[in-house]
Protein backbone atom coordinates (compact mmCIF):
# COMPACT_ATOMS: atom_id res chain seq x y z
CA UNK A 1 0.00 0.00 0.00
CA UNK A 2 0.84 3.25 -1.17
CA UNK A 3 2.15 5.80 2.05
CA UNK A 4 0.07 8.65 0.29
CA UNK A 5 -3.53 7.83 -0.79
CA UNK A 6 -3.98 9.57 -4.38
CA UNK A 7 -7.59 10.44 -3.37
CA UNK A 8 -8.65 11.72 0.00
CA UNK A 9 -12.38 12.07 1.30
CA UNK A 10 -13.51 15.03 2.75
CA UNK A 11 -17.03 15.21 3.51
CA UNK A 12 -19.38 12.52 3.69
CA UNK A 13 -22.94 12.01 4.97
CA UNK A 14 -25.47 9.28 4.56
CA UNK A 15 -25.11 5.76 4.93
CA UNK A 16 -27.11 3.55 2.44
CA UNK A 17 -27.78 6.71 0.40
CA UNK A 18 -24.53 8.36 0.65
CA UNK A 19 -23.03 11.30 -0.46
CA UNK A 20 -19.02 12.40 -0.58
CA UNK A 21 -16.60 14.59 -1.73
CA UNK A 22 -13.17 13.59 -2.75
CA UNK A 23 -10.11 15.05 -3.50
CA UNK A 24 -7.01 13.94 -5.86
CA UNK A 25 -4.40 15.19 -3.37
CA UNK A 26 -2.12 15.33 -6.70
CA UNK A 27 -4.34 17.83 -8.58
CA UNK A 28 -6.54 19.17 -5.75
CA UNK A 29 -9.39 18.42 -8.32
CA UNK A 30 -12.82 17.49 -6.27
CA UNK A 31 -15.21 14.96 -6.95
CA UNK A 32 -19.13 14.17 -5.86
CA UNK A 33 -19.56 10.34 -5.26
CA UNK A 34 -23.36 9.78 -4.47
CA UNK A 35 -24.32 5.97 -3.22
CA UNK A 36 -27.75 4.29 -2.99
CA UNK A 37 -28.02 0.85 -2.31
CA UNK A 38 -25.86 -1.50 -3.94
CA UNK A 39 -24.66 1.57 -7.10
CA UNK A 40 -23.05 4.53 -6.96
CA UNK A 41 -21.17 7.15 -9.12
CA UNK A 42 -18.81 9.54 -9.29
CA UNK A 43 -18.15 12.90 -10.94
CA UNK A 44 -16.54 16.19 -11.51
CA UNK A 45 -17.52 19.31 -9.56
CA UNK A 46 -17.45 22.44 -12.01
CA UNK A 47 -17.97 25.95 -11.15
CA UNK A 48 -20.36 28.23 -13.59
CA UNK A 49 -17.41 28.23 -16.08
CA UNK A 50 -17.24 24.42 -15.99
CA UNK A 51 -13.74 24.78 -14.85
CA UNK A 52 -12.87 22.10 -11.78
CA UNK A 53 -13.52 23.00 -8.21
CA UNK A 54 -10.30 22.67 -6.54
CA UNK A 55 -10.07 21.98 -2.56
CA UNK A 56 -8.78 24.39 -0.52
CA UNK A 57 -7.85 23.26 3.37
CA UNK A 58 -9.07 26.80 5.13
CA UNK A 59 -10.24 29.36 2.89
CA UNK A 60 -7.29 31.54 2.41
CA UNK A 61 -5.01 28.55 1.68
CA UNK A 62 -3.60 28.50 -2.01
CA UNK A 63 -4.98 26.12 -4.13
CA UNK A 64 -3.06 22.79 -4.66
C-alpha cells in the first residue's frame, strides 16, 4: 500500500444513500460520489465556467 492515498475524502454524509466529496491530493481536483443501495457514481464538480472545483484546506489557503 501506497504511504500517500492519491484520493482523500472530505465530507461525507449518509449511509445507504450516501453522499461524498473527494479530493485527488495530486491535482486538488474534487469529486461528488453519491451511493444508494448496492450503485453509486462519481463525478466532476465544475464551477459556472465548468472549470474544476479545486479543494482548498481553510479558505485563504492556495490552491493545490
Amino acid at each position: 500500500m501506497a504511504k500517500d492515498k492519491r484520493f482523500e475524502k472530505v465530507y461525507g454524509e449518509g449511509a445507504l444513500n450516501c453522499t461524498e466529496i473527494w479530493v485527488d491530493t495530486q491535482t486538488g481536483v474534487q469529486y461528488l460520489y453519491h451511493c444508494a443501495g448496492n450503485s453509486g457514481g462519481m463525478t466532476v464538480l465544475v464551477d459556472a465556467e465548468g472549470k474544476p472545483l479545486l479543494y482548498r484546506r481553510t479558505p485563504n489557503a492556495p490552491e493545490y
